[in-house]
N, C-alpha and C. Protein backbone atom coordinates (compact mmCIF):
# COMPACT_ATOMS: atom_id res chain seq x y z
N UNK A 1 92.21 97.33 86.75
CA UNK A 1 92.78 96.27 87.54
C UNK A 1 91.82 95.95 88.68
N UNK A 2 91.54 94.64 89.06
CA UNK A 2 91.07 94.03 90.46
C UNK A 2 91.72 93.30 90.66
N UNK A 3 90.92 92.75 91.56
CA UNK A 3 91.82 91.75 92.96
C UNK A 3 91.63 90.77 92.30
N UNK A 4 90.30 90.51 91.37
CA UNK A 4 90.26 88.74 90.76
C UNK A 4 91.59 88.62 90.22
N UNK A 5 91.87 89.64 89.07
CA UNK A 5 92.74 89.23 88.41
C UNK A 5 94.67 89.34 89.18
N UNK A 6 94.76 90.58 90.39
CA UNK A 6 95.73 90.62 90.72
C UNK A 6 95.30 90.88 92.36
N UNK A 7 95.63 89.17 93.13
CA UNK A 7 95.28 89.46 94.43
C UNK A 7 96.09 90.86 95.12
N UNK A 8 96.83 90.67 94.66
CA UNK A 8 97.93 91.78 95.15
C UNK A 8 97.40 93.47 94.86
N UNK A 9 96.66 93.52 94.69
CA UNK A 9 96.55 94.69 94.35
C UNK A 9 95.67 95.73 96.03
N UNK A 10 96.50 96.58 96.42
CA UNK A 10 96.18 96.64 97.54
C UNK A 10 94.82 98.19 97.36
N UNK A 11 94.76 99.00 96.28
CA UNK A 11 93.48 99.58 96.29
C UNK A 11 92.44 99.14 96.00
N UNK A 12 92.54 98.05 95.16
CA UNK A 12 91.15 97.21 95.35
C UNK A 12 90.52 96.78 96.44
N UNK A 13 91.08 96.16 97.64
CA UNK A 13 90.89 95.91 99.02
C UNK A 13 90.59 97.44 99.22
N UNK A 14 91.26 98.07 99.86
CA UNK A 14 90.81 99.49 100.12
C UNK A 14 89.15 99.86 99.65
N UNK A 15 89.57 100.08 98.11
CA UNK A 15 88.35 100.33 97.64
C UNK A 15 87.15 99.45 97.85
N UNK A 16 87.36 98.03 98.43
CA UNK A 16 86.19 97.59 98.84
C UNK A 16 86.11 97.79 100.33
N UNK A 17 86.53 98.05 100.91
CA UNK A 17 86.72 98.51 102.00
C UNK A 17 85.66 99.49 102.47
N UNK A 18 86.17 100.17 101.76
CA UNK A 18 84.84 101.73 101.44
C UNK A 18 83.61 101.69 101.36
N UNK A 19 83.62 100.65 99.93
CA UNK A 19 82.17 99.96 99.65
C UNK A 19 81.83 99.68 100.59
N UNK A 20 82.20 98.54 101.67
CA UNK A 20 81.32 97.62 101.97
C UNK A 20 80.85 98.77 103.35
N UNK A 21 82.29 99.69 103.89
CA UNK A 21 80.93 100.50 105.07
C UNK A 21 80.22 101.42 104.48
N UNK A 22 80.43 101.60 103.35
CA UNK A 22 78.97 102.48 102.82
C UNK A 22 77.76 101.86 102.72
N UNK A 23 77.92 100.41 102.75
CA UNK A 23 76.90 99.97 102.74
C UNK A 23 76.57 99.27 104.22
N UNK A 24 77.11 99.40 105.44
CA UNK A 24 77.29 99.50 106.70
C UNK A 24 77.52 98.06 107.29
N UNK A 25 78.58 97.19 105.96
CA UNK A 25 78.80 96.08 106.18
C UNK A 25 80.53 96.54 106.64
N UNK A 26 80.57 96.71 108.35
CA UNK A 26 81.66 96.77 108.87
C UNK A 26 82.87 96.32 108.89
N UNK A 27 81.85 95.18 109.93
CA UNK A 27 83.22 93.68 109.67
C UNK A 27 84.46 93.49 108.18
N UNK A 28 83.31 93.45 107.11
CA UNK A 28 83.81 92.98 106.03
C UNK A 28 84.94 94.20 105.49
N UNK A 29 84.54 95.49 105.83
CA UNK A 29 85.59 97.22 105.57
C UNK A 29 86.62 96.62 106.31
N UNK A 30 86.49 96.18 107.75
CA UNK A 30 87.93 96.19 108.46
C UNK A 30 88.90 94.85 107.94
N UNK A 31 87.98 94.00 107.25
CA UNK A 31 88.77 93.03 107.22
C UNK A 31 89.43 93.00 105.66
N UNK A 32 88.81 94.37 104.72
CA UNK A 32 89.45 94.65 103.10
C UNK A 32 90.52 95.31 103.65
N UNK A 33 90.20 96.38 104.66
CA UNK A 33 91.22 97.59 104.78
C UNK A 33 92.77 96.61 105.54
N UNK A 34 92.30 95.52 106.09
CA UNK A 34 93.96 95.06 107.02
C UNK A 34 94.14 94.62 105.88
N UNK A 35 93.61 93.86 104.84
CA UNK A 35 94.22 93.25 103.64
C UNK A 35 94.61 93.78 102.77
N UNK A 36 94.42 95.03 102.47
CA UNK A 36 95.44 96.38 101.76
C UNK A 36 96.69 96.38 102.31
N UNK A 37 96.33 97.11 103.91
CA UNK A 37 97.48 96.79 104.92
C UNK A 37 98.63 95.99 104.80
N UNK A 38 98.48 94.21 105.06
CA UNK A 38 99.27 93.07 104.63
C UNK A 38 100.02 93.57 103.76
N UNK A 39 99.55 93.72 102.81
CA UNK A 39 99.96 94.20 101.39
C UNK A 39 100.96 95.06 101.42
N UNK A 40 100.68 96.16 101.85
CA UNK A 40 101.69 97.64 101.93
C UNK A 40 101.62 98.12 103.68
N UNK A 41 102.00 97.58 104.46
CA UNK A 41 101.85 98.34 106.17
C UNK A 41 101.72 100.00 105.70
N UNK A 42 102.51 100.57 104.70
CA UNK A 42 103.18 102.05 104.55
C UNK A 42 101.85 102.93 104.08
N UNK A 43 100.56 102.20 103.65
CA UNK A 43 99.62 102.79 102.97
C UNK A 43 98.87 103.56 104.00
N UNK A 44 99.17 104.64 104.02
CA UNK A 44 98.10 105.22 105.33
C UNK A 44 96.54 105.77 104.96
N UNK A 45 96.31 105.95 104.02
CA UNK A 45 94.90 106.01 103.11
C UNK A 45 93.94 104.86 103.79
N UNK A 46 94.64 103.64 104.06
CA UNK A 46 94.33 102.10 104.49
C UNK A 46 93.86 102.39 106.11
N UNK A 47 94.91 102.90 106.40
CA UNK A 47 94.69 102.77 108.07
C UNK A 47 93.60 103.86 108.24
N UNK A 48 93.23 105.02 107.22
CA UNK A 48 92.28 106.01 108.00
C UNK A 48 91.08 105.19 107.28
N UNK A 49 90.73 104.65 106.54
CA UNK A 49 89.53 103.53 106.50
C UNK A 49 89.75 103.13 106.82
N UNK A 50 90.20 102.13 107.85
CA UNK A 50 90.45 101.15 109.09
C UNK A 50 89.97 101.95 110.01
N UNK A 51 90.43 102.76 110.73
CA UNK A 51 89.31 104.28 111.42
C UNK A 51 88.44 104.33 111.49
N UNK A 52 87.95 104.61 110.49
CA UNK A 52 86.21 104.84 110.34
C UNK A 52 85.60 103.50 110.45
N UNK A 53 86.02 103.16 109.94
CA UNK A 53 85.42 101.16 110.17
C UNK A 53 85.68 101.23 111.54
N UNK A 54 86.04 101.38 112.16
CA UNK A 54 86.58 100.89 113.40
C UNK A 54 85.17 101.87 114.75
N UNK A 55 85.47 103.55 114.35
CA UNK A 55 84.80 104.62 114.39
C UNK A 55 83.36 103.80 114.27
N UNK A 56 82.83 103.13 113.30
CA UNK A 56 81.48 102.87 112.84
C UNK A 56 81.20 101.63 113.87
N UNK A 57 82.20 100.76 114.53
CA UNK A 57 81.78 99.94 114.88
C UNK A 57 81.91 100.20 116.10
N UNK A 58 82.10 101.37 116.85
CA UNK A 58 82.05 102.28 118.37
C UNK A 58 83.05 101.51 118.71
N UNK A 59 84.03 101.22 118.56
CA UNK A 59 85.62 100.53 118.60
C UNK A 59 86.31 101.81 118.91
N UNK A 60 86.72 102.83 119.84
CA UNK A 60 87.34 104.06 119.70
C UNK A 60 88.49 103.52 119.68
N UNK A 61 89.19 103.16 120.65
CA UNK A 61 90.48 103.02 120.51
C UNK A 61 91.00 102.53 119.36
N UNK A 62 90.58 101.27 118.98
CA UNK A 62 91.16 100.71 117.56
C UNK A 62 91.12 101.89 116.46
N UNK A 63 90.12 102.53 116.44
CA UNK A 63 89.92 103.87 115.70
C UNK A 63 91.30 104.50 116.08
N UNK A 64 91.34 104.58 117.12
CA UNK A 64 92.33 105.70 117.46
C UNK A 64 93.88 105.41 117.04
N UNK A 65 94.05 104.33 117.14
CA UNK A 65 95.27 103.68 117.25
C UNK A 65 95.78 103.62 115.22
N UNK A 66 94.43 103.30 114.49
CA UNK A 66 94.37 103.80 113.11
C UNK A 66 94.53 105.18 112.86
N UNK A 67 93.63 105.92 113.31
CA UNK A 67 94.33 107.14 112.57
C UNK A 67 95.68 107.46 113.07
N UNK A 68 96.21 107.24 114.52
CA UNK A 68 97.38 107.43 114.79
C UNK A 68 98.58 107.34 113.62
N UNK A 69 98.09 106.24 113.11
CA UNK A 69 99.32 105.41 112.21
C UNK A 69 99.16 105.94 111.04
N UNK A 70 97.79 106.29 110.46
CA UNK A 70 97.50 106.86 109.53
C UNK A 70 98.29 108.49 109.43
N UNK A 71 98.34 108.97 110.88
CA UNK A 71 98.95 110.05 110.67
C UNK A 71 100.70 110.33 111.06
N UNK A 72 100.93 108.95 111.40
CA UNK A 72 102.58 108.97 111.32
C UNK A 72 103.07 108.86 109.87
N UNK A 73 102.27 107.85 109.32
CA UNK A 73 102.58 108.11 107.85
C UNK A 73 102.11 109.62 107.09
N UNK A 74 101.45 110.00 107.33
CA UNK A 74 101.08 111.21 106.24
C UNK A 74 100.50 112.31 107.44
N UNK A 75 101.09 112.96 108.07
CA UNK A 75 100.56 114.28 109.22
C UNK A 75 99.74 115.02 108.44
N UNK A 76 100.06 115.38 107.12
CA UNK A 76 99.03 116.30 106.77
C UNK A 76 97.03 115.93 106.20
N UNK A 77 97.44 114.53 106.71
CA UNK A 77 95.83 113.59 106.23
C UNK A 77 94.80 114.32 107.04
N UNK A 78 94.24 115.13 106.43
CA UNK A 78 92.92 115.81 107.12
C UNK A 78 91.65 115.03 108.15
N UNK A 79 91.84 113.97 107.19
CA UNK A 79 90.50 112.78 107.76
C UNK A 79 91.04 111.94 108.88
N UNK A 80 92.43 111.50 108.60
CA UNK A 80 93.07 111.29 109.66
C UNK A 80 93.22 111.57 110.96
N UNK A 81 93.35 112.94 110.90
CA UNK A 81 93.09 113.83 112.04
C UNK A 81 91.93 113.90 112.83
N UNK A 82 90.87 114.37 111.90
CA UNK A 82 89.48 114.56 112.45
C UNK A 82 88.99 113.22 113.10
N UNK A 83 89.22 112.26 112.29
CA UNK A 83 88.84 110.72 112.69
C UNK A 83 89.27 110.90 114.48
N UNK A 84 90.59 110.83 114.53
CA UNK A 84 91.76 110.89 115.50
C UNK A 84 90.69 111.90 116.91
N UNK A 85 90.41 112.60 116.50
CA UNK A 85 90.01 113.51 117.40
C UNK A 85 88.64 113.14 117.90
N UNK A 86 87.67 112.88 116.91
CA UNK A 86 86.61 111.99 117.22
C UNK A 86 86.83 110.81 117.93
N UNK A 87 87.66 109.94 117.37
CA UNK A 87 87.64 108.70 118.23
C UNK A 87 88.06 109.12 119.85
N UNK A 88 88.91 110.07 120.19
CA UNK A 88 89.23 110.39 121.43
C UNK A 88 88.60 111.06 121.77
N UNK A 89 87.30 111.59 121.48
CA UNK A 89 86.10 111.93 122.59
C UNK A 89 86.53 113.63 122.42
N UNK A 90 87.43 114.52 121.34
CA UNK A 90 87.32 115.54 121.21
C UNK A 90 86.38 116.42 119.95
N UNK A 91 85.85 115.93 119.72
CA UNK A 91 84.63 116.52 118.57
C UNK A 91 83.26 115.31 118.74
N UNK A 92 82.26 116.11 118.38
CA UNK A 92 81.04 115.00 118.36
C UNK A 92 80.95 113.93 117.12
């Protein structure tokens, strides 16, 4: 499944999401990952790549405010956390 064929499909966004900051095209991660988001608010996988996108673009708070949400939905999200702690200036 993709997005050509089913806009709706909210891991495709995600998954380009990923792509595009691996390839350190930011902008374009934060703007797949809110469009997962739209899709499902409940996806917290979404919001901790929204994080790191956010994280990558020295955006802390917005970082922060993502993993937050990322970890109201799912507390036990590891990356979530760490993200969370990084963006607030507690790990390097």
């Amino acid at each position: 499944m993709d997005i050509m064929r089913n806009p709706d499909f909210m891991d495709g966004y995600a998954n380009l999401g990923s792509t595009f900051g691996t390839m350190g095209k930011h902008d374009e991660a934060v703007a797949m990952f809110n469009r997962a988001l739209d899709l499902n608010p409940a996806y917290a996988e979404a919001y901790s790549g929204l994080g790191v996108a956010y994280l990558l673009k020295k955006m802390k708070k917005e970082a922060a405010e993502a993993f937050g949400r990322a970890l109201a939905l799912d507390p036990e999200m590891a990356m979530a956390r760490a993200g969370l702690a990084r963006a607030e200036g507690r790990t390097r």
